[in-house]
Structures are given as structure tokens and as C-alpha cells.
N, C-alpha and C. Protein backbone atom coordinates (compact mmCIF):
# COMPACT_ATOMS: atom_id res chain seq x y z
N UNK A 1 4.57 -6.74 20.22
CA UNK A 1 3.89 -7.30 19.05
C UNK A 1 3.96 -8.82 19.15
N UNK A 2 3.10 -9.42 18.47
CA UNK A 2 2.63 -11.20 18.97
C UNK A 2 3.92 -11.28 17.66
N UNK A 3 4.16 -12.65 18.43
CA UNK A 3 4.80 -13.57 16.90
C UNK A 3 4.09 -13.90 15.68
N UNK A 4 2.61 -14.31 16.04
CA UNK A 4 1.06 -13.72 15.40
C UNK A 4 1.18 -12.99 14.49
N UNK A 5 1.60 -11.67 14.92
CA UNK A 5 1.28 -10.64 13.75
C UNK A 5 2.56 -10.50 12.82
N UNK A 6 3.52 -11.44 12.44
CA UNK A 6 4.89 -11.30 11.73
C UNK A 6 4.40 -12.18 10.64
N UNK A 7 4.28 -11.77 9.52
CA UNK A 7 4.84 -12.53 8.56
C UNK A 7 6.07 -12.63 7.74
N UNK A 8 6.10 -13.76 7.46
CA UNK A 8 7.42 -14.32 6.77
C UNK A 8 7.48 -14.03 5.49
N UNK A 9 8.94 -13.91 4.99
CA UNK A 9 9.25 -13.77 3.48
C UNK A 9 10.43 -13.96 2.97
N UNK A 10 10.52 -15.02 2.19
CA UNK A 10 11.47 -16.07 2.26
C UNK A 10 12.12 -15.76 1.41
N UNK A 11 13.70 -15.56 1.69
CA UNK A 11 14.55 -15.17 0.86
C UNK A 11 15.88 -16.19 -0.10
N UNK A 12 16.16 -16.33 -1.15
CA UNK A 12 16.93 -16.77 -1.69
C UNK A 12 18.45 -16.94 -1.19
N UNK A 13 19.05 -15.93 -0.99
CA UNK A 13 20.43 -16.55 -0.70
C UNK A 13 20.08 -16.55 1.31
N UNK A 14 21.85 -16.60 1.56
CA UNK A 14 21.53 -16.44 2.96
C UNK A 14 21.49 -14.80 3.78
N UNK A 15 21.78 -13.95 2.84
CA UNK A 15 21.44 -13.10 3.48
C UNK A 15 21.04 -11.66 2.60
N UNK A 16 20.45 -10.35 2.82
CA UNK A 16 19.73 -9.59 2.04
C UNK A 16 19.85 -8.10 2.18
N UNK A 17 19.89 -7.10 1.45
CA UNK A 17 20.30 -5.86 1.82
C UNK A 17 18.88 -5.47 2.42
N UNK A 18 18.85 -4.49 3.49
CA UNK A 18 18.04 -3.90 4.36
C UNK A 18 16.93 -3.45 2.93
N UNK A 19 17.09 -2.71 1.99
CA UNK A 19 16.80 -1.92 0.86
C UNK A 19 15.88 -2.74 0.32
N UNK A 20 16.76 -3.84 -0.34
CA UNK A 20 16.17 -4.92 -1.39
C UNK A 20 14.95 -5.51 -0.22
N UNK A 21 15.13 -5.91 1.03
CA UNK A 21 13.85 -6.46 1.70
C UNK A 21 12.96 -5.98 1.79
N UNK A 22 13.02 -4.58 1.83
CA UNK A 22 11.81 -3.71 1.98
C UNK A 22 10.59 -3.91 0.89
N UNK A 23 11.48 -3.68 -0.01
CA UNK A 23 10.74 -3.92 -1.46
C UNK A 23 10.01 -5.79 -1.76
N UNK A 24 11.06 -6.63 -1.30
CA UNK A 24 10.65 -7.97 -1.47
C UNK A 24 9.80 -8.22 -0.61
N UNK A 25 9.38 -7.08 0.71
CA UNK A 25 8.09 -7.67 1.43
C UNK A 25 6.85 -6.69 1.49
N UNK A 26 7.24 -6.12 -0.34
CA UNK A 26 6.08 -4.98 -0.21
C UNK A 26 5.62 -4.18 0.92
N UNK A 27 6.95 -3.14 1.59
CA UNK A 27 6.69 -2.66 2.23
C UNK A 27 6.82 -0.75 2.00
N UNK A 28 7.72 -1.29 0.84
CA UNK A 28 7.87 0.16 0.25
C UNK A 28 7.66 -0.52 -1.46
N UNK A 29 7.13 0.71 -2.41
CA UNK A 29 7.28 0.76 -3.88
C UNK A 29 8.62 0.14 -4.85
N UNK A 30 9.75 1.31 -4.09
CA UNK A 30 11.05 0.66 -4.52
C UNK A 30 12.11 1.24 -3.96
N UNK A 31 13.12 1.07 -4.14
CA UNK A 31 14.33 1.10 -3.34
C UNK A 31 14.46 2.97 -2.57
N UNK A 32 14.14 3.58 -4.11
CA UNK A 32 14.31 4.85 -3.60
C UNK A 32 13.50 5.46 -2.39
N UNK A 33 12.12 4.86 -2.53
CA UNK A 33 11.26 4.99 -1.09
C UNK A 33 11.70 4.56 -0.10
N UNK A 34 12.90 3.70 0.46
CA UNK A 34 13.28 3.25 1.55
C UNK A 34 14.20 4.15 2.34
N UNK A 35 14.89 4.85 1.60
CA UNK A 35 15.73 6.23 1.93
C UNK A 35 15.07 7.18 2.75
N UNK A 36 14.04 7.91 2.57
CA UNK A 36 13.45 8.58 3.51
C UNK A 36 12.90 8.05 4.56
N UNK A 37 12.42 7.04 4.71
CA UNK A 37 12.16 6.25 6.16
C UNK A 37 13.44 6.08 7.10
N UNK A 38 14.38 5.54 6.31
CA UNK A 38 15.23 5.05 6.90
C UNK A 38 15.80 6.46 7.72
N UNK A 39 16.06 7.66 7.11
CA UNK A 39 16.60 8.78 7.05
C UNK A 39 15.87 9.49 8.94
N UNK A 40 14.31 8.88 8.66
CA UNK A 40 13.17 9.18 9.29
C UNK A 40 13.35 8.38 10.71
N UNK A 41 14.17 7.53 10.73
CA UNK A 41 13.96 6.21 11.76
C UNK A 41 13.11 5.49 11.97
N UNK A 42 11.96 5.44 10.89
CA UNK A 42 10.50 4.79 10.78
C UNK A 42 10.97 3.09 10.74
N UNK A 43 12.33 2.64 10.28
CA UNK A 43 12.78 1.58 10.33
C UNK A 43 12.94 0.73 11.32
N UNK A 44 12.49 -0.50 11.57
CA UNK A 44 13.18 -1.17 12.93
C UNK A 44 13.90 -2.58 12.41
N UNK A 45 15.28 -3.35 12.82
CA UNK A 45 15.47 -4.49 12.54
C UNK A 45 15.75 -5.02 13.87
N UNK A 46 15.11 -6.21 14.01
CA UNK A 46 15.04 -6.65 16.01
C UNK A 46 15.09 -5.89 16.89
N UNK A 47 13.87 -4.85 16.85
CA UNK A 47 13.54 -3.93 17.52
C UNK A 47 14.26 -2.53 17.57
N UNK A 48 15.62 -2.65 16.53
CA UNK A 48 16.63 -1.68 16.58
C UNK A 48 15.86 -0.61 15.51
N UNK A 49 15.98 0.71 15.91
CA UNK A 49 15.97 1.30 14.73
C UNK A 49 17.30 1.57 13.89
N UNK A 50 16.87 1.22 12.29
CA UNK A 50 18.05 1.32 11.56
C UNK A 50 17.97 2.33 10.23
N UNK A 51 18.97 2.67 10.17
CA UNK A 51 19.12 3.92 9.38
C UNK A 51 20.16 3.63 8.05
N UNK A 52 21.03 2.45 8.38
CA UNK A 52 20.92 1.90 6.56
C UNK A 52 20.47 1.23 5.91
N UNK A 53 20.62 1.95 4.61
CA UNK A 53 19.76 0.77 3.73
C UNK A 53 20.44 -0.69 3.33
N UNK A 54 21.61 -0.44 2.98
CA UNK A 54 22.85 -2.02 3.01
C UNK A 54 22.97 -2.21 4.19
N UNK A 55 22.19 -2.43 5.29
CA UNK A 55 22.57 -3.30 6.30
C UNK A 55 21.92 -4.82 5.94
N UNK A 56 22.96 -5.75 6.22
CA UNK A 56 23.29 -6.54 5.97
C UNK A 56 21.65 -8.11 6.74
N UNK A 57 21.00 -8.31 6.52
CA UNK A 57 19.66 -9.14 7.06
C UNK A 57 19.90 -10.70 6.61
N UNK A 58 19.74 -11.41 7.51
CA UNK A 58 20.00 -12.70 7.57
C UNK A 58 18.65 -13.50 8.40
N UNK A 59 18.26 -14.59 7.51
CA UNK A 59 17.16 -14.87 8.03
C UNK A 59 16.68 -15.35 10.27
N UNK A 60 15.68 -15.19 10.20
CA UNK A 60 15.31 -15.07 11.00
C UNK A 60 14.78 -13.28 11.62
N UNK A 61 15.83 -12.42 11.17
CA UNK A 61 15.77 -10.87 11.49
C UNK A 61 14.82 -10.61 11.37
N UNK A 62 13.43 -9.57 12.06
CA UNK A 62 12.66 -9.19 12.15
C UNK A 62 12.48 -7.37 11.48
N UNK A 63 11.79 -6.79 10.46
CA UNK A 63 11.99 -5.97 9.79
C UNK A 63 10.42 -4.85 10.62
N UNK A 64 10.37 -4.25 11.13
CA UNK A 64 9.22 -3.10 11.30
C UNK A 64 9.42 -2.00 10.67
N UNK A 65 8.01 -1.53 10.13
CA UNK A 65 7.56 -0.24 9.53
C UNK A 65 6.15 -0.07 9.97
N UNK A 66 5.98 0.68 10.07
CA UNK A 66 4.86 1.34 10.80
C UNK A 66 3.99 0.45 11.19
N UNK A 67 3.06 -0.25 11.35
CA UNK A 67 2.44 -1.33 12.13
C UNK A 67 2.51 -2.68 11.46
N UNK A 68 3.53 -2.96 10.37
CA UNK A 68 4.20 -4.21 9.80
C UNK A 68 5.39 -4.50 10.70
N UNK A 69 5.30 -6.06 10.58
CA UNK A 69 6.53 -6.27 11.01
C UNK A 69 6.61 -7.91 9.97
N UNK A 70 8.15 -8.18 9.51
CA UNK A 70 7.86 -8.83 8.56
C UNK A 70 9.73 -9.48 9.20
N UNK A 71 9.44 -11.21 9.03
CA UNK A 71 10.38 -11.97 9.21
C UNK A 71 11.13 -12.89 8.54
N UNK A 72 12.55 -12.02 7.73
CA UNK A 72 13.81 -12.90 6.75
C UNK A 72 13.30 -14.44 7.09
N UNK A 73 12.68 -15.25 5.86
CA UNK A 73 12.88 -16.43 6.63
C UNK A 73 13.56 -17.41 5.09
């Protein structure tokens, strides 16, 4: 995927629960929708797939869901 196709979404402190980002980059409805993806491995953070939702995101980290990819900035 290009650096091109990432957008940014700029977060307040220095770092963000896996859960709460999803939602702050409109990628899911709300928190509870992030559970079954995650569950699913539909999740990626720097290419990793991740399977919690409190994992811990610090800017720069790169977030994928299905042909989004969206960057802590």
C-alpha cells in the first residue's frame, strides 16, 4: 500500500487504545464493533495483525481494516 493511500488522524495525548482509534478514525460505529474484527484478525497495526482491543498505539503506528489504512499522527 502507497504512503498515498494512509490517512492521518491526529490524536490528543501521546498514545491511544487500539479500540478508541478505531472509532476516532471512523472505521468502526463504536467500540463494541471493534471486538468482532479484532476476534476475526481483520485488524492490522504495522502490518501486524492484532487481536486486542487495549493495545496500546502511539503516533506514527499504522492501523488497517479492510482496504483502509489510517496513521496515529
Amino acid at each position: 500500500m502507497s504512503s498515498a493511500a494512509v490517512r492521518e488522524v491526529p490524536i490528543r495525548d501521546g498514545s491511544i487504545r487500539l479500540g478508541q482509534f478505531l472509532k476516532l478514525a471512523d472505521l468502526v460505529d463504536n467500540g463494541a464493533d471493534a471486538k468482532p474484527l479484532l476476534v476475526q484478525e481483520q485488524v492490522r497495526v504495522n502490518g501486524e495483525v492484532e487481536t486486542r482491543r487495549g493495545r496500546q498505539l502511539v503516533k506514527g503506528d499504522v492501523v488497517s481494516l479492510g482496504g483502509s489504512a489510517v496513521r496515529v499522527g
